[in-house]
C-alpha atoms as a PDB file:
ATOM      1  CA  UNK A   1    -131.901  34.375  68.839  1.00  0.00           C
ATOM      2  CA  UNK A   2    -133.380  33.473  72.172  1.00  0.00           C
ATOM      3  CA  UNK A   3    -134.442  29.616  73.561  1.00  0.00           C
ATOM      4  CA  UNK A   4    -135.957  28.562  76.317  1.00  0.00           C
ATOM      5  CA  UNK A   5    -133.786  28.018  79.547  1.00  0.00           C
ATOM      6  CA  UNK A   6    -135.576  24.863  81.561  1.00  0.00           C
ATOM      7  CA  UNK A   7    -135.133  23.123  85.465  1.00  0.00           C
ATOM      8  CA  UNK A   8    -135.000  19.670  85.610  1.00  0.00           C
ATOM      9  CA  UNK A   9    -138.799  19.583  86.420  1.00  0.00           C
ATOM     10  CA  UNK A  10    -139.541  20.885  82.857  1.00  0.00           C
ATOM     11  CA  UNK A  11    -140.279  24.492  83.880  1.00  0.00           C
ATOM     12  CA  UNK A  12    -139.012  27.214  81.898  1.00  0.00           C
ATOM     13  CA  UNK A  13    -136.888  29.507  84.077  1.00  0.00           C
ATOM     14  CA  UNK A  14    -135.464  31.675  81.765  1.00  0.00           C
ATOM     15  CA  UNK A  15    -133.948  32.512  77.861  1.00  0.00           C
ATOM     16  CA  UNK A  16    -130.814  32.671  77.015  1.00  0.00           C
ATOM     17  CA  UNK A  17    -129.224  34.355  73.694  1.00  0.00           C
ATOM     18  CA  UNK A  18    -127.288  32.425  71.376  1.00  0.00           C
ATOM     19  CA  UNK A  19    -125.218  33.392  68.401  1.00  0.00           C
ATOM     20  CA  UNK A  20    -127.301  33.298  64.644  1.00  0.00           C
ATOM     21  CA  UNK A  21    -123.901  32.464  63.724  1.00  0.00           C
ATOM     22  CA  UNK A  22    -123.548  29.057  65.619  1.00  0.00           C
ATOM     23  CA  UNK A  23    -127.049  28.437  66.321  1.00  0.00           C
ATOM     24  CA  UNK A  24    -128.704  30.420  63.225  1.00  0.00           C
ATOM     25  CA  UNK A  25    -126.974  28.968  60.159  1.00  0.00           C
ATOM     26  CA  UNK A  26    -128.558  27.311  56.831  1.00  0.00           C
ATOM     27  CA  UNK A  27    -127.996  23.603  56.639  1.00  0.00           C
ATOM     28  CA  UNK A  28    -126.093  22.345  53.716  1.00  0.00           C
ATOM     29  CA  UNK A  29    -126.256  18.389  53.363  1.00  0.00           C
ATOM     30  CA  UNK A  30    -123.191  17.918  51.532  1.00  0.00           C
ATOM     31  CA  UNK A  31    -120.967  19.787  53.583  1.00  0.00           C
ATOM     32  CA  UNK A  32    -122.206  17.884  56.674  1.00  0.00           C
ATOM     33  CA  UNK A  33    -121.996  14.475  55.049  1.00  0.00           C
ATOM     34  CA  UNK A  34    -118.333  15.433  53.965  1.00  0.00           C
ATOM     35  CA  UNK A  35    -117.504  16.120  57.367  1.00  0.00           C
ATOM     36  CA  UNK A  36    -119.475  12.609  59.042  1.00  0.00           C
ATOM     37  CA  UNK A  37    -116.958  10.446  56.188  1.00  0.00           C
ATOM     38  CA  UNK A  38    -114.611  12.363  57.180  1.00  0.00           C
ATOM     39  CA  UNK A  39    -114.874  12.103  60.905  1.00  0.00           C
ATOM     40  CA  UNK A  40    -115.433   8.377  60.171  1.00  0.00           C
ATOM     41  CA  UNK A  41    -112.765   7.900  58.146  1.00  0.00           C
ATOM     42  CA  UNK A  42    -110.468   9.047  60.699  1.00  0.00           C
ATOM     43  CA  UNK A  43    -111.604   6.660  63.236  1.00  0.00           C
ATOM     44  CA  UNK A  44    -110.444   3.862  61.371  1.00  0.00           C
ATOM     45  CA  UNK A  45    -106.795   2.131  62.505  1.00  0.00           C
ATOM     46  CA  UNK A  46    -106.119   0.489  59.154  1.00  0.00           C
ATOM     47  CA  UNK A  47    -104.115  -2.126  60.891  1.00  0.00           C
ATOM     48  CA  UNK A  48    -105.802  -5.218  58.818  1.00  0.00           C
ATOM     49  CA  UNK A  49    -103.141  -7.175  57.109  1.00  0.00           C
ATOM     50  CA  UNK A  50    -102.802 -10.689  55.218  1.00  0.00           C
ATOM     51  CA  UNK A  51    -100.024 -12.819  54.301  1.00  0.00           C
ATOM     52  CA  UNK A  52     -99.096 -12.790  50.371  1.00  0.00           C
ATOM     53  CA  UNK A  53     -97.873 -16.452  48.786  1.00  0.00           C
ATOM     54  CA  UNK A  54     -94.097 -15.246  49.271  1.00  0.00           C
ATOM     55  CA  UNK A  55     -94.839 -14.539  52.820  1.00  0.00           C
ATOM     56  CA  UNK A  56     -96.320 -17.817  54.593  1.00  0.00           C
ATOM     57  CA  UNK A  57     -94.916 -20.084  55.627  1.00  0.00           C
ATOM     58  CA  UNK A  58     -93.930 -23.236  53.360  1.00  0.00           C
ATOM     59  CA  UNK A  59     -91.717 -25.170  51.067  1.00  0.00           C
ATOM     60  CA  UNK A  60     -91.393 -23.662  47.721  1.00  0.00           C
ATOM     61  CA  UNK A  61     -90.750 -27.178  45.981  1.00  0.00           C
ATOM     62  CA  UNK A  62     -93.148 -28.137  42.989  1.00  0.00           C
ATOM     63  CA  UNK A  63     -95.346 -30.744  44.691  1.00  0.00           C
ATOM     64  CA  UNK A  64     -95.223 -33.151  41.412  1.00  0.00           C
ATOM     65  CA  UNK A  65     -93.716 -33.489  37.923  1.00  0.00           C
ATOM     66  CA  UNK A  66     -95.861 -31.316  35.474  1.00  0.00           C
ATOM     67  CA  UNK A  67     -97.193 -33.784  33.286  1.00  0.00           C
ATOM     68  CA  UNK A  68     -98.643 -37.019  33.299  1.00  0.00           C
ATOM     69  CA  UNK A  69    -100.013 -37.519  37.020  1.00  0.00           C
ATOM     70  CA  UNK A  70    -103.746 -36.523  36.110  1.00  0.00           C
ATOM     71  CA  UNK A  71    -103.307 -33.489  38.459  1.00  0.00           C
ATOM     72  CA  UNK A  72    -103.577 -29.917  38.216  1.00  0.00           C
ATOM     73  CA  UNK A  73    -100.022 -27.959  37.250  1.00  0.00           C
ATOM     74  CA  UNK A  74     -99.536 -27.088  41.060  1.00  0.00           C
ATOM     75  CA  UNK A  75     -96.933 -24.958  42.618  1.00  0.00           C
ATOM     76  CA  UNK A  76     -95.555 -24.474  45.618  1.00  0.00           C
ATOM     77  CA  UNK A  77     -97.806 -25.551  48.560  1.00  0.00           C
ATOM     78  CA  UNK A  78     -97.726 -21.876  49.698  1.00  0.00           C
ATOM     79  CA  UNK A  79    -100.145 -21.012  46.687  1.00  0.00           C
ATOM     80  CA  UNK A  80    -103.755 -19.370  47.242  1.00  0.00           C
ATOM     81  CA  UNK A  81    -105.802 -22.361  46.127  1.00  0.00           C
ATOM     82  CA  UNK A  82    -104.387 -24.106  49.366  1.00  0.00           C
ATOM     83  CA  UNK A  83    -105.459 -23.633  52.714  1.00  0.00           C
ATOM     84  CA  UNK A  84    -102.914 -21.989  54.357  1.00  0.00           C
ATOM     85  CA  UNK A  85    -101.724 -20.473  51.336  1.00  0.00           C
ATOM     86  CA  UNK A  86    -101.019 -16.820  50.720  1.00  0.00           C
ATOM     87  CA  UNK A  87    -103.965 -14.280  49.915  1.00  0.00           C
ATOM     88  CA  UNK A  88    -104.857 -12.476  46.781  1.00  0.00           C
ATOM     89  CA  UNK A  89    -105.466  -8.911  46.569  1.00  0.00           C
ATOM     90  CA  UNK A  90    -105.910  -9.194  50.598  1.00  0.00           C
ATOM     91  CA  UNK A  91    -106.211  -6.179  52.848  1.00  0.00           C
ATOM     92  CA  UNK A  92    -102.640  -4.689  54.041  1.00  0.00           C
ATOM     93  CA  UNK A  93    -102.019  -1.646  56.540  1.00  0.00           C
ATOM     94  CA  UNK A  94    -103.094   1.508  54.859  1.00  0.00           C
ATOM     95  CA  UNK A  95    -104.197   5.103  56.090  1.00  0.00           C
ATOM     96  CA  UNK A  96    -107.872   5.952  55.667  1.00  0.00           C
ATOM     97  CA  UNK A  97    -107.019   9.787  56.508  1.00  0.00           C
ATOM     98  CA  UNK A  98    -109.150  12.299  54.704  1.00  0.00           C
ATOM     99  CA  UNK A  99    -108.471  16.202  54.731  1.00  0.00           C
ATOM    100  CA  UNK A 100    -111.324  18.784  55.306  1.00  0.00           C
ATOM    101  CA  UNK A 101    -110.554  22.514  55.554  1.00  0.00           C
ATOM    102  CA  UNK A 102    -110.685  23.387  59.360  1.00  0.00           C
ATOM    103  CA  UNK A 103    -113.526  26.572  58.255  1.00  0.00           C
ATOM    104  CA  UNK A 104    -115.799  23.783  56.294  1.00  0.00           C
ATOM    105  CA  UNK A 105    -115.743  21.308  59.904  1.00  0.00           C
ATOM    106  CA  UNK A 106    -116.978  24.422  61.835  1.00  0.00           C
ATOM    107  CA  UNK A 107    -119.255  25.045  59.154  1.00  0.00           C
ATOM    108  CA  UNK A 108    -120.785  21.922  59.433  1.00  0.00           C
ATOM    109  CA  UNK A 109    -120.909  21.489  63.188  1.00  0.00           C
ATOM    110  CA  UNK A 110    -122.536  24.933  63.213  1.00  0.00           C
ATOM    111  CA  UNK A 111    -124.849  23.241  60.723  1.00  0.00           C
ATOM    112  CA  UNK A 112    -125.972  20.573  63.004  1.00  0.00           C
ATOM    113  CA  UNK A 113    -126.379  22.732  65.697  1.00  0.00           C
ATOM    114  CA  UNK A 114    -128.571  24.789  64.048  1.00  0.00           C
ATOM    115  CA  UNK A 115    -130.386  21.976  62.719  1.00  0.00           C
ATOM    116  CA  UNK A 116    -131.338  20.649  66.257  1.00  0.00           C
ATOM    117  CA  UNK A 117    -132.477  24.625  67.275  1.00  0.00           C
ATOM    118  CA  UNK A 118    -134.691  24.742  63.747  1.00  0.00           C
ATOM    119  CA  UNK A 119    -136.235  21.251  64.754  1.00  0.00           C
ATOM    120  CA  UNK A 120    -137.039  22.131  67.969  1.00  0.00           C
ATOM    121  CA  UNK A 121    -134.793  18.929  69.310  1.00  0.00           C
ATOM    122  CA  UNK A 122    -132.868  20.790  72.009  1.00  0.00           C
ATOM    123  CA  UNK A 123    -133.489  20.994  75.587  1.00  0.00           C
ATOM    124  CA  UNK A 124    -131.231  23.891  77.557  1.00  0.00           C
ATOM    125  CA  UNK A 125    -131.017  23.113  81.139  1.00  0.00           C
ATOM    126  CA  UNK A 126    -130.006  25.576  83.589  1.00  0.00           C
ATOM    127  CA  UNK A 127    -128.130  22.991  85.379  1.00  0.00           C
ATOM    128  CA  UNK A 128    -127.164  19.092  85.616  1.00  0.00           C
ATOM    129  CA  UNK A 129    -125.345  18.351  88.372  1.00  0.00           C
ATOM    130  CA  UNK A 130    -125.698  14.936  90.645  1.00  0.00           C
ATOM    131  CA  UNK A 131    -123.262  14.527  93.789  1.00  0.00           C
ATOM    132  CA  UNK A 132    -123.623  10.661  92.883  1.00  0.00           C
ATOM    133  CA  UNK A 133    -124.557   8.703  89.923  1.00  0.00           C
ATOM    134  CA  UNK A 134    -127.601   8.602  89.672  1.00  0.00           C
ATOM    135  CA  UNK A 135    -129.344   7.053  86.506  1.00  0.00           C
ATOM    136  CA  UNK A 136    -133.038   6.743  87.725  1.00  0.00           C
ATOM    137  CA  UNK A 137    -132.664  10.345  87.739  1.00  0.00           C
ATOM    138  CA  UNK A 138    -131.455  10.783  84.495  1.00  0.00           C
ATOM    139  CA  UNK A 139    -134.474   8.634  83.235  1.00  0.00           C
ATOM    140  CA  UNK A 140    -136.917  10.972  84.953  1.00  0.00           C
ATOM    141  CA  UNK A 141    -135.667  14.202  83.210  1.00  0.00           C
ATOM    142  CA  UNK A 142    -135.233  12.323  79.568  1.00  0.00           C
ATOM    143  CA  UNK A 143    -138.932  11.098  80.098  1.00  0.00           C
ATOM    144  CA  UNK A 144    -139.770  15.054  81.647  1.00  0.00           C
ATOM    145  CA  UNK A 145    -139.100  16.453  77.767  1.00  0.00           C
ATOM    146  CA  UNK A 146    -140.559  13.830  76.504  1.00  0.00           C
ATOM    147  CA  UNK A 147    -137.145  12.050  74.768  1.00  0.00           C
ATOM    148  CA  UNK A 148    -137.551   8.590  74.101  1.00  0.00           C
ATOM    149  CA  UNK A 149    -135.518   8.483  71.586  1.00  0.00           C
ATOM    150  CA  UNK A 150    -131.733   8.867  70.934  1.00  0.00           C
ATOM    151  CA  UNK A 151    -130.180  11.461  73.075  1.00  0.00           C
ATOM    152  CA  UNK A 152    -126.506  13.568  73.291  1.00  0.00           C
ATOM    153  CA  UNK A 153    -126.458  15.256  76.561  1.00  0.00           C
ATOM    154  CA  UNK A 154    -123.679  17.500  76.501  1.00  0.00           C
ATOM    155  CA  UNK A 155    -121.456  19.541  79.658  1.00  0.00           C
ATOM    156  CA  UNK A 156    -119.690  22.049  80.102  1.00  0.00           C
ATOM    157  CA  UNK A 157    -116.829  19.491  81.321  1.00  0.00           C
ATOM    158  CA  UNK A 158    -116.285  16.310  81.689  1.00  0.00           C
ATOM    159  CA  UNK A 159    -118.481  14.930  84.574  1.00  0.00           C
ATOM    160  CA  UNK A 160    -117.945  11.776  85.862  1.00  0.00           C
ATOM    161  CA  UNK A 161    -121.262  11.541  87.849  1.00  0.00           C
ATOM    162  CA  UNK A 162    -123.527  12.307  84.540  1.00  0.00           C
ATOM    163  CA  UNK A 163    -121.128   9.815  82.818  1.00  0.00           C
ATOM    164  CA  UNK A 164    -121.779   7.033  85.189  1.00  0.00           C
ATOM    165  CA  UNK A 165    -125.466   8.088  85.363  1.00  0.00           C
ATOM    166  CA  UNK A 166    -126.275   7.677  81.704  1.00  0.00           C
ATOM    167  CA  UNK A 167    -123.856   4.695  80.318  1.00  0.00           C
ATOM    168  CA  UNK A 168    -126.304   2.089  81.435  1.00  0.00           C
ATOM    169  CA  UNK A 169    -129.201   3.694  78.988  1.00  0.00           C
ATOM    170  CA  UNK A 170    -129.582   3.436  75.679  1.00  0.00           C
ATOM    171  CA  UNK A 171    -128.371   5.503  72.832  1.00  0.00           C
ATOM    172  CA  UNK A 172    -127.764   8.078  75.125  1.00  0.00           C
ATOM    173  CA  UNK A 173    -124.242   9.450  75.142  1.00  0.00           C
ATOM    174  CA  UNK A 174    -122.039  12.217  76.949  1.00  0.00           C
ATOM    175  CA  UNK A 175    -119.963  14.234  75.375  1.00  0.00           C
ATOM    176  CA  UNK A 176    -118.255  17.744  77.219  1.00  0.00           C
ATOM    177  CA  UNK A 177    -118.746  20.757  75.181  1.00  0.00           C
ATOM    178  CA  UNK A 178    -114.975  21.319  73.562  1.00  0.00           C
ATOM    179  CA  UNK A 179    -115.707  17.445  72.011  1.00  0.00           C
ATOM    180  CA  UNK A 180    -118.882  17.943  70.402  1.00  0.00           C
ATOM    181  CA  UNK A 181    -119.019  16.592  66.876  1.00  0.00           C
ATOM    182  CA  UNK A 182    -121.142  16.140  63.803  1.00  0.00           C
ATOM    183  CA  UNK A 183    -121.204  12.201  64.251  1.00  0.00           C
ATOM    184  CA  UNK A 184    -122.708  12.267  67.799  1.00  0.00           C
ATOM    185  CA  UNK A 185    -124.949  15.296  66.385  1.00  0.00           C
ATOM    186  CA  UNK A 186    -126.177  12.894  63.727  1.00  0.00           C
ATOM    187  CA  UNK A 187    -126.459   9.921  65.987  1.00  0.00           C
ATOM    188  CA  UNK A 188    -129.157  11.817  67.869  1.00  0.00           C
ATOM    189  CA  UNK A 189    -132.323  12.802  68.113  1.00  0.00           C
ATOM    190  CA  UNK A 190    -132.246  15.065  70.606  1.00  0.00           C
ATOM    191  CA  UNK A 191    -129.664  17.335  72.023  1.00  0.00           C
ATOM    192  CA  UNK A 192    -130.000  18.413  75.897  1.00  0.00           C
ATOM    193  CA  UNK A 193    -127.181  20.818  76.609  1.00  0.00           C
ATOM    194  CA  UNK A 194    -126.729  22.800  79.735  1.00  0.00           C
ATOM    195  CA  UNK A 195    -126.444  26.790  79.700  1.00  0.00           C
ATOM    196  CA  UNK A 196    -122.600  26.744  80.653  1.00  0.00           C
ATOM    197  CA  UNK A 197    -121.633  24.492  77.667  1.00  0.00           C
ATOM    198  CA  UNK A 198    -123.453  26.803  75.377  1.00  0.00           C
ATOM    199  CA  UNK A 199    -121.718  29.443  76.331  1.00  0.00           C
ATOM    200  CA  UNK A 200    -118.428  27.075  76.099  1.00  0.00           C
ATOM    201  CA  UNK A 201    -119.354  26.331  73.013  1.00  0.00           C
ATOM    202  CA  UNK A 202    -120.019  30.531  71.845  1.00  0.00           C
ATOM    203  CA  UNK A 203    -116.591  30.820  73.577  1.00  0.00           C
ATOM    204  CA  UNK A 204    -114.868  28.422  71.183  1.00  0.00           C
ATOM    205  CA  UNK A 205    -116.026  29.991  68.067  1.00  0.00           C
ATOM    206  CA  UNK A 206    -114.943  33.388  69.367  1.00  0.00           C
ATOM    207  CA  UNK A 207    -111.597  32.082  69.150  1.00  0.00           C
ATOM    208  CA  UNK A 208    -111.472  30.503  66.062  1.00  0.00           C
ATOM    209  CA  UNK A 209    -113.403  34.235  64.704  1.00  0.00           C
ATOM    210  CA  UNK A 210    -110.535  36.384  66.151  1.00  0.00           C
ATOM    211  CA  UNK A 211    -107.704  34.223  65.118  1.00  0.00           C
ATOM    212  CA  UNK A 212    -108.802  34.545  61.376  1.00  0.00           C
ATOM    213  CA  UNK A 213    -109.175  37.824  61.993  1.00  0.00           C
ATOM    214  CA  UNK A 214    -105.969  38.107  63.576  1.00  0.00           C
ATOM    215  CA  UNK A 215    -104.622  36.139  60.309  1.00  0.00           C
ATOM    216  CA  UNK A 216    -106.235  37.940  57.358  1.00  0.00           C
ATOM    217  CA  UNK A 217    -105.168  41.048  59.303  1.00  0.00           C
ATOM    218  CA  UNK A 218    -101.388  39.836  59.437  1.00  0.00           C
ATOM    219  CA  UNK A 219    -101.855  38.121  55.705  1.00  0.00           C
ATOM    220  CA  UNK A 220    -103.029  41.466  54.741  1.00  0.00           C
ATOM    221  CA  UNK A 221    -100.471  43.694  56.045  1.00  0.00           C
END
């Protein structure tokens, strides 16, 4: 599979070929929604926490005799129905962690990469390099390809000066190519991508092919 290779200016320079099997693959909803919850999921710190009635702080006297005061049978002074009280069935520290079988996450990223290449919502760059931040720059190129819209621009490494150049525009985002995701595929539009991080990106799913190789092989014998 080839795409078009562009300048900055919007001129196609050259093609480049990319792997069917990264850039080539069927796109299966339910694999790539597994993997965003997942993803998601993850994020989270599960660090809320609330105090139950045997925790707060309080006297545990009854506040009056039971009967004949025209009250309500009240507790302690710790109970729910008073402010300051404990909480019922509040949130405590808990691990949102969710499993996903390494082969089905590169499935699924290889799924949103294909997606963008079947939707015609990449732009390959031959280069992006600035010796300074420079976001009026940046804005030029997005509004070059016509991007007005959500945007992932993604390097070969991490690049400070891009960084700095795009984190004052919105929904656009920076990623280096050994940390691209499905979220930030999903969060979107458009994907601009330079050749090198492609062919980080082909370079990381080598790997991952020969070690299962390697492992089958070994499993095998």
């Amino acid at each position: 599979m080839q795409i078009p290779v562009h300048d900055i200016t919007g001129k196609v320079v050259d093609q480049i070929e990319v792997s069917e099997n990264v850039f080539g693959v069927a796109f299966h909803p339910q694999l790539v929604h597994q993997a965003m919850v997942r993803q998601m999921a993850n994020g989270r710190q599960g660090t809320a926490d609330t105090k139950t009635m045997g925790q707060v702080a309080g006297s545990s006297r009854k506040l009056y005799r039971q009967k004949h005061t025209g009250r309500a049978r009240r507790g302690a002074i710790t109970s729910p129905l008073f402010r300051g009280g404990g909480v019922i069935f509040g949130p405590h520290p808990r691990s949102y962690r969710q499993d996903m079988p390494k082969k089905m996450r590169q499935q699924a990223l290889r799924c949103m990469l294909s997606t963008k290449v079947a939707e015609n919502k990449i732009v390959v760059l031959n280069k992006l390099e600035f010796e300074k931040p420079a976001t009026k720059e940046i804005l030029n190129i997005l509004n070059t390809f016509g991007i007005d819209s959500s945007a992932l621009v993604v390097t070969a490494t991490s690049d400070q000066n891009i960084l700095k150049s795009c984190q004052n525009i919105g929904n656009i985002a920076v990623l280096p190519a050994t940390l691209i995701n499905v979220v930030a595929l999903l969060s979107s539009t458009f994907l601009v991508v330079t050749v090198p991080a492609i062919k980080v990106i082909e370079e990381l799913w080598k790997k991952e092919e020969k070690a299962a190789v390697s492992e089958e092989v070994s499993t095998s014998a």
